[in-house]
Protein backbone atom coordinates (compact mmCIF):
# COMPACT_ATOMS: atom_id res chain seq x y z
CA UNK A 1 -24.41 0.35 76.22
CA UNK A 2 -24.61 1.59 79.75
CA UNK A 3 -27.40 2.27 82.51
CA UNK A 4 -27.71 3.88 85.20
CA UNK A 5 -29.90 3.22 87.71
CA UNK A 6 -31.36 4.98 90.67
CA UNK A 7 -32.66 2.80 94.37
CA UNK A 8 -35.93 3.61 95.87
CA UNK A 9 -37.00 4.27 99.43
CA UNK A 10 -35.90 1.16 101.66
CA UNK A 11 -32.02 1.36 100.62
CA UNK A 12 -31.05 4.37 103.19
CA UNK A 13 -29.29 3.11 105.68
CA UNK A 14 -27.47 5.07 108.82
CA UNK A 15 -24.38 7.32 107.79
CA UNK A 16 -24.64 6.64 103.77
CA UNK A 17 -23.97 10.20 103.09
CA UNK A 18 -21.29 10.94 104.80
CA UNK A 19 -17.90 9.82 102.68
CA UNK A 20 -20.09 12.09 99.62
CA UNK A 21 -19.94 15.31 101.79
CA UNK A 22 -16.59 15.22 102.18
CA UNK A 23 -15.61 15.93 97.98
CA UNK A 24 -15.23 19.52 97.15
CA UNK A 25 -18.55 21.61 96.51
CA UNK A 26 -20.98 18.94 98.31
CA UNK A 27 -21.51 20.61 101.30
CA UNK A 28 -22.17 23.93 99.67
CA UNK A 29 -24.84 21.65 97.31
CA UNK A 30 -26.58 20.41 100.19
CA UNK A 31 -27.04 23.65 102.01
CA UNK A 32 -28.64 24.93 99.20
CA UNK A 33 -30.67 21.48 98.93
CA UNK A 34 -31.67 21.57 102.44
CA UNK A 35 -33.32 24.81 101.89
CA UNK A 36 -35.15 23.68 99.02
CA UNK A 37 -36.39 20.70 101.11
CA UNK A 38 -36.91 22.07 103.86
CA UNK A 39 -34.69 19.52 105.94
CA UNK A 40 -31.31 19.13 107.52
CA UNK A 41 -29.94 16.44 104.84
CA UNK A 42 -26.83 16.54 105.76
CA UNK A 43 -27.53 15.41 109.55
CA UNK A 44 -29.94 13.05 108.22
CA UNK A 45 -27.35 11.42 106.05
CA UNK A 46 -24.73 11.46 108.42
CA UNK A 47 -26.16 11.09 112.38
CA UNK A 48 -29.49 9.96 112.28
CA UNK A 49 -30.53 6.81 113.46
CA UNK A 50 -32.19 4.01 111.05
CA UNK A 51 -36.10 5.20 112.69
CA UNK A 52 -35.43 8.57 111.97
CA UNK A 53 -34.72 8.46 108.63
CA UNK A 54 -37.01 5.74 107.68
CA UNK A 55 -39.57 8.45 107.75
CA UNK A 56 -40.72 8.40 104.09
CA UNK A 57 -40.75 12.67 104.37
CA UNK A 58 -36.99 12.43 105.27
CA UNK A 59 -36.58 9.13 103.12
CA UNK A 60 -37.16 10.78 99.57
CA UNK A 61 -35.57 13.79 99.62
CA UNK A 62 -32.63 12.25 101.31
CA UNK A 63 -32.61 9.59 98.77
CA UNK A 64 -32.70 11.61 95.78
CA UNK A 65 -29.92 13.93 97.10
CA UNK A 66 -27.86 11.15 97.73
CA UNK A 67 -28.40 10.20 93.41
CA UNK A 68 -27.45 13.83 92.51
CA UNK A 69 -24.59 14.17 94.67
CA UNK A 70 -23.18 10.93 93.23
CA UNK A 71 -23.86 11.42 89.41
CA UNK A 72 -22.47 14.83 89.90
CA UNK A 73 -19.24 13.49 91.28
CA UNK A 74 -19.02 10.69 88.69
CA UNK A 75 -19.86 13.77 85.42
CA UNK A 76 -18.91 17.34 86.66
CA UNK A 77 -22.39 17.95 86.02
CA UNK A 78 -25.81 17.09 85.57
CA UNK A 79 -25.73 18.45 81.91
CA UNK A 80 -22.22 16.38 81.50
CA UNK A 81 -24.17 13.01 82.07
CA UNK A 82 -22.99 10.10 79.54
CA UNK A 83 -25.26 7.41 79.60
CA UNK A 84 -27.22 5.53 77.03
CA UNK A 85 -30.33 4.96 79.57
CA UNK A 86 -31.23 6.16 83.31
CA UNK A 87 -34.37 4.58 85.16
CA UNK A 88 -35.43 4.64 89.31
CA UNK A 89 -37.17 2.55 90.92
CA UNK A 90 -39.97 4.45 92.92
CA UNK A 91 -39.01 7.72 94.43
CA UNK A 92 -35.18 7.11 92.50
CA UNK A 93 -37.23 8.57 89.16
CA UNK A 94 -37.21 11.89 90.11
CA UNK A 95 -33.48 11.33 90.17
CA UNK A 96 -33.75 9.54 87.13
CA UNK A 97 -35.38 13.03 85.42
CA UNK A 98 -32.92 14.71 86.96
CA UNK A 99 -30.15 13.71 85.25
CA UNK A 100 -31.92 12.95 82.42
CA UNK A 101 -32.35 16.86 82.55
CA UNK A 102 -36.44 16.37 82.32
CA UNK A 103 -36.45 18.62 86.01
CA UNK A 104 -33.65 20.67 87.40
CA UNK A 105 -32.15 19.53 90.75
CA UNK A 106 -33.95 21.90 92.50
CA UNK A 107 -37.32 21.18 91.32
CA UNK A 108 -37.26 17.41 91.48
CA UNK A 109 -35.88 17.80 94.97
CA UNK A 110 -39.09 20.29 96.11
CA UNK A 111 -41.62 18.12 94.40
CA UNK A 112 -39.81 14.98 96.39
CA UNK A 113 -40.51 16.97 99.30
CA UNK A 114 -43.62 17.68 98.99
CA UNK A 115 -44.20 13.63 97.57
CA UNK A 116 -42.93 13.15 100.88
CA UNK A 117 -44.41 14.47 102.95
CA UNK A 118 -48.07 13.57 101.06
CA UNK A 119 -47.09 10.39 101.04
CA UNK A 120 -46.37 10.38 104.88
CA UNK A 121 -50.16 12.19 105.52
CA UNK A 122 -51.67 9.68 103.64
CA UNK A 123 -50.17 6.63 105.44
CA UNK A 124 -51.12 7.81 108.59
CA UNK A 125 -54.77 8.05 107.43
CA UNK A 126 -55.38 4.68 107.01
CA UNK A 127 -53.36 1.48 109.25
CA UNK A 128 -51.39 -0.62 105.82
CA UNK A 129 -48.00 -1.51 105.19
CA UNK A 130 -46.65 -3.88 102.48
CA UNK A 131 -45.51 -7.28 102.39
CA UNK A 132 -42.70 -8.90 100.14
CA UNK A 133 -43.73 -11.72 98.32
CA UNK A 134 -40.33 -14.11 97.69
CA UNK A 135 -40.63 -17.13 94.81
CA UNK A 136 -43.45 -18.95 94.16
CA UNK A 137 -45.59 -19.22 90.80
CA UNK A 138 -45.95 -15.50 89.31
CA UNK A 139 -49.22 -16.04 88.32
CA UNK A 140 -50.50 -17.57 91.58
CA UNK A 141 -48.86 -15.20 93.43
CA UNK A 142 -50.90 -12.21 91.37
CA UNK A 143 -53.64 -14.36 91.74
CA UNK A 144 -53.60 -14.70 95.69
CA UNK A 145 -52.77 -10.74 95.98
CA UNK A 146 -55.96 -9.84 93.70
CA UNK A 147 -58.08 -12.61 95.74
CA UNK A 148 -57.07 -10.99 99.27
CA UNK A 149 -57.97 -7.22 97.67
CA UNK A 150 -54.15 -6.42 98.07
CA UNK A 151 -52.39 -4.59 95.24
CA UNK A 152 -48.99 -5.87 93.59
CA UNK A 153 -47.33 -2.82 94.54
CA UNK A 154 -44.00 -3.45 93.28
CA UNK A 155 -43.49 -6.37 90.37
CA UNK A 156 -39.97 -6.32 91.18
CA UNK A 157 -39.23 -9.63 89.01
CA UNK A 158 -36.61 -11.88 89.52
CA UNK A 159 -39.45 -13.70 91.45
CA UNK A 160 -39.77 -10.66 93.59
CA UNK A 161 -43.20 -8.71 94.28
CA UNK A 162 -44.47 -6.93 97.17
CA UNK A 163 -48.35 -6.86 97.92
CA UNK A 164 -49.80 -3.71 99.45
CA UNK A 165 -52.90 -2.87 101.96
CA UNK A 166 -54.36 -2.65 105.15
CA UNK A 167 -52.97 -4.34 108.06
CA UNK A 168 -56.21 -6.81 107.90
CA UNK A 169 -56.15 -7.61 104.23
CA UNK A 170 -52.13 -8.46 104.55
CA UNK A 171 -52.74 -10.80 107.46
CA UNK A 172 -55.05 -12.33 105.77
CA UNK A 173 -52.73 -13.07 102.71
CA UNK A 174 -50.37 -13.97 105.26
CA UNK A 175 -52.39 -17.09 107.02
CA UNK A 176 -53.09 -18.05 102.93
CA UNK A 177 -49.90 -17.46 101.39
CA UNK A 178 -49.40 -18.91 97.75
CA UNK A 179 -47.21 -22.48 97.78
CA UNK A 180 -43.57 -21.94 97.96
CA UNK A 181 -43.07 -18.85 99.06
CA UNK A 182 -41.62 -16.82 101.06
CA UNK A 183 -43.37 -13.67 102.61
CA UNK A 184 -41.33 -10.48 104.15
CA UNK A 185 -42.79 -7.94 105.75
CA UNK A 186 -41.18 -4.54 105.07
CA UNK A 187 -40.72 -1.99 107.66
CA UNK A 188 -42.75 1.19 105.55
CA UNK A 189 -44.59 3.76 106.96
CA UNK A 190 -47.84 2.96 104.64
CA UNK A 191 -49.39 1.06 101.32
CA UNK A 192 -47.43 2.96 98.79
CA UNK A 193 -48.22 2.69 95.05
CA UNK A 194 -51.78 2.24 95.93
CA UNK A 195 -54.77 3.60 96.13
CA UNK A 196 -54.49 4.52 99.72
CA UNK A 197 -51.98 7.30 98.45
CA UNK A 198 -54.43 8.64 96.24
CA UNK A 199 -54.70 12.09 98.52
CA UNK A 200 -50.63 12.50 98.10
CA UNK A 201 -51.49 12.54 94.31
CA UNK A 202 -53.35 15.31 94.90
CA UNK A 203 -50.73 17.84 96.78
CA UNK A 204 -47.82 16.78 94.24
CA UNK A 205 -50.30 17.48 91.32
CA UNK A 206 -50.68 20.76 92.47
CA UNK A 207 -47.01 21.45 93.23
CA UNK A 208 -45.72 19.84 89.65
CA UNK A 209 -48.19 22.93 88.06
CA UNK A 210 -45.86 25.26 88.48
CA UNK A 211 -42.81 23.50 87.19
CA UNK A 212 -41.42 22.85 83.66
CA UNK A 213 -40.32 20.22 82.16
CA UNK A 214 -37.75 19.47 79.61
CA UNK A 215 -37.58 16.84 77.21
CA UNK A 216 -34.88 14.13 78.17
CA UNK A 217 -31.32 13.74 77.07
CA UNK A 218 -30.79 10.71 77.61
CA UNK A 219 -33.12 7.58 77.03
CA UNK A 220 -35.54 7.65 80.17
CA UNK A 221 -37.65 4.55 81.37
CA UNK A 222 -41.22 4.56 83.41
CA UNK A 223 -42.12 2.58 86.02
CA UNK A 224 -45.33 2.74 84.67
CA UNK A 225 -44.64 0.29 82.05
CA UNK A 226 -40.94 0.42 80.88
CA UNK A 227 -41.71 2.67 78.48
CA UNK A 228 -38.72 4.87 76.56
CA UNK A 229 -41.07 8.46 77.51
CA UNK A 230 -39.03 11.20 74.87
CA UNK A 231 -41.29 13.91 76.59
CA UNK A 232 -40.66 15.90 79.42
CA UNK A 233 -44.21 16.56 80.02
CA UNK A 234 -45.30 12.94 80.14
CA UNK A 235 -42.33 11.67 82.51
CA UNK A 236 -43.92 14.42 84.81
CA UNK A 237 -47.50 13.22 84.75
CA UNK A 238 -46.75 9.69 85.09
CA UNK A 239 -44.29 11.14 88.34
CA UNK A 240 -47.29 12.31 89.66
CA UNK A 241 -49.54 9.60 88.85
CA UNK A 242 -47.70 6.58 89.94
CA UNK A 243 -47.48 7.29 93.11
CA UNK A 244 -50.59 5.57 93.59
CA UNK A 245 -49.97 3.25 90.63
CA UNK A 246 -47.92 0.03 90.52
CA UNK A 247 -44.22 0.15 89.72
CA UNK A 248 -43.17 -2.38 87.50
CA UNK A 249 -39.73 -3.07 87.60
CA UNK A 250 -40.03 -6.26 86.09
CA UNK A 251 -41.12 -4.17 83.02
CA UNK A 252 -38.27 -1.70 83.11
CA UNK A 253 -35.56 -4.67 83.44
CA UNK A 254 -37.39 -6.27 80.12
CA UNK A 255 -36.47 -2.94 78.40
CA UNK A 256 -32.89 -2.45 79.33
CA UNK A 257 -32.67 -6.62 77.97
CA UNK A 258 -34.42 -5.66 74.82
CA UNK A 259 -32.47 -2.16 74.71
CA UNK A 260 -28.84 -4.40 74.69
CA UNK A 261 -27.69 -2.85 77.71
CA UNK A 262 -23.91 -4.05 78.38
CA UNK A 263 -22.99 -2.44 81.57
CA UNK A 264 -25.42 -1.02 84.41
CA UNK A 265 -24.17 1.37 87.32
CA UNK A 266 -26.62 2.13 90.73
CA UNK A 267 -26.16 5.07 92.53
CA UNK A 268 -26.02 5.21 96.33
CA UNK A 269 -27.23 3.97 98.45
CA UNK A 270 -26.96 1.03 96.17
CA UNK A 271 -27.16 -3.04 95.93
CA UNK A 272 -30.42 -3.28 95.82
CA UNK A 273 -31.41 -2.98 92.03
CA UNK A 274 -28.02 -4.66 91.22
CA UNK A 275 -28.93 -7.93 93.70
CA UNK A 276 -32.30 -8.00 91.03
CA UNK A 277 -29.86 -7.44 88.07
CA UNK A 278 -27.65 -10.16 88.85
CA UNK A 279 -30.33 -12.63 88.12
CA UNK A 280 -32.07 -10.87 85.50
CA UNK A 281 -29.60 -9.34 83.71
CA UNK A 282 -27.16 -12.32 83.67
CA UNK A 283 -24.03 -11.06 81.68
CA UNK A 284 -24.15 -7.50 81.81
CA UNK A 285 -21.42 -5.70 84.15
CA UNK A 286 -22.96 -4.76 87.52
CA UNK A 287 -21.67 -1.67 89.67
CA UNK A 288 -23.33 -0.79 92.89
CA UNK A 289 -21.50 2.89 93.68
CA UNK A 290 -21.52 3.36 97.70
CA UNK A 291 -18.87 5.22 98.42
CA UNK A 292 -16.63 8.25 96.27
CA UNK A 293 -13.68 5.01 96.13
CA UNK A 294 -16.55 3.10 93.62
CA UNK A 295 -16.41 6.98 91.07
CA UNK A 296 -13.03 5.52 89.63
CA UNK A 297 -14.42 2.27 88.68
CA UNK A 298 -17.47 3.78 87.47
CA UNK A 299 -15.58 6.33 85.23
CA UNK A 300 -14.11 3.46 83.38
CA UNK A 301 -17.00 1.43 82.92
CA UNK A 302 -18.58 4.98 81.19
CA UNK A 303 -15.50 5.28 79.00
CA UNK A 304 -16.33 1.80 78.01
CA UNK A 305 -19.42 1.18 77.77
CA UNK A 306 -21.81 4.68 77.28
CA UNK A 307 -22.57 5.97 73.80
CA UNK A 308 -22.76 3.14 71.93
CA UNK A 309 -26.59 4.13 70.81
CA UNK A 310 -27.48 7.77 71.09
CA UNK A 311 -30.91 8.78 72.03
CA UNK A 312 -32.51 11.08 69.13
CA UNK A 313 -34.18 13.75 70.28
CA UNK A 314 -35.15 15.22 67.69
CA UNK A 315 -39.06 16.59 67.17
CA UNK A 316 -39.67 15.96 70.89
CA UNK A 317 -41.05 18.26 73.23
């Protein structure tokens, strides 16, 4: 039973693009891309420096190009997609819907944009950031987040969760941190997954209106709770919705577990939810795809491993 599994922003690095523009077709796909974005993505995944494209309205759609471009050199296709369950983390579920076939490429591409760029707005409103919390006890961890009126942004698990708020309320947490462990500050334009992104919620809201959705193909996971969402609809709302909302990870891990998964591939640029696989997932065959030379491996672990539960869709909308 195979995964696949989409990064969020934070994995771009410098350059990650380039090997994937040079397959047949790609850079044709990422003109037309560019103009749906509204971006140069091909300079951004090729030249640009690490500051420039840690800018979360070049982050996204970058990111989320990047999934499509390597999931349709692994399939052919979008539509040709074998896999028994897709899930991203963060801004890698609107690739997630994509290939699930919930939103076209184009349209989870322009809402990305425009996710971006609210979510960019919103950040600058307000001075917050987020804060990696590494080990300790899980439940005095939560406990010291909620006490310092920070939000668990992301409950990564594998003893992984990153707190989220102003710059005041996470150096506060900071001079208080919980016993044994570790704290990381991550280099993010804002407190996403918040409430402080509550005015991004409103510009994507109003974008998604105009966009339909289709029910998935393929078994589709929410960060809102690790859910299995069979309609298209839904998955949108709760696209919209979480960007203020928590993602839990740790929730959508517990599902592909429960769910039997065997074999679990990340699109680029990857490692990140395969470093939290290798610990929670203990067993299953890991594949972090950053380059075209990983699509051969990838292909075989898809002959292997996909369609050994197919996802009903039947009386779904």
């Amino acid at each position: 039973m195979l995964a696949i599994v989409a990064p969020g922003q934070g994995a771009q690095v410098p350059g990650f693009l380039a090997p994937w523009l040079e397959l047949p077709g790609m850079p044709e796909l990422f003109e037309r891309w560019s103009k749906v974005t509204a971006l140069d993505l091909p300079r951004y995944g090729t030249t640009a420096g690490a500051d420039e494209i840690r800018d979360t309205a070049i982050a996204q759609p970058l990111l989320v190009s990047a999934g499509f471009a390597a999931a349709i050199a692994l399939f052919g296709d979008l539509d040709s997609a074998s896999a028994d369950v897709v899930a991203g983390h963060s801004v890698g579920e609107f690739t997630a819907a994509g290939i699930a076939g919930v939103l076209t490429p184009e349209d989870a591409l322009s809402l990305v944009a425009e996710r971006g760029r609210g979510m960019a707005e919103a950040a600058a409103a307000t001075a917050t950031g987020m804060t990696a919390v590494l080990g300790g006890d899980r439940a005095e961890v939560l406990a010291a987040i909620e006490a310092a009126g920070l939000t668990p942004a992301n409950d990564n698990g594998s003893g992984q969760i990153v707190a989220a708020g102003t710059e005041e309320q996470l150096a506060a947490f900071a001079d208080s941190k919980p016993d044994r462990a570790r704290l990381r500050p991550l280099s993010v334009a804002g407190a996403f997954h918040t409430e402080h992104m509550a005015p991004a919620v409103q510009r994507v809201e109003a974008a998604a209106a105009s966009i339909s959705a289709a029910a998935p193909r393929i078994r589709l996971l929410s960060n809102r709770d690790g859910a299995v969402v069979a309609d298209g609809n839904e998955y949108l709302d709760r696209l919209v919705s979480q960007i203020s909302s928590p993602v839990r990870w740790d929730a959508c891990t517990q599902t592909l577990a429960d769910l039997g998964i065997t074999a679990l591939i990340e699109l680029p640029p990857a490692g990140t939810l395969v470093g939290l696989a290798k610990r929670a997932l203990r067993g299953t065959e890991l594949l972090a795809v950053k380059t075209p030379d990983d699509v051969d491996r990838a292909r075989d672990m898809i002959a292997e491993h996909a369609g050994s539960s197919p996802f009903e869709t039947e009386g779904h909308a």
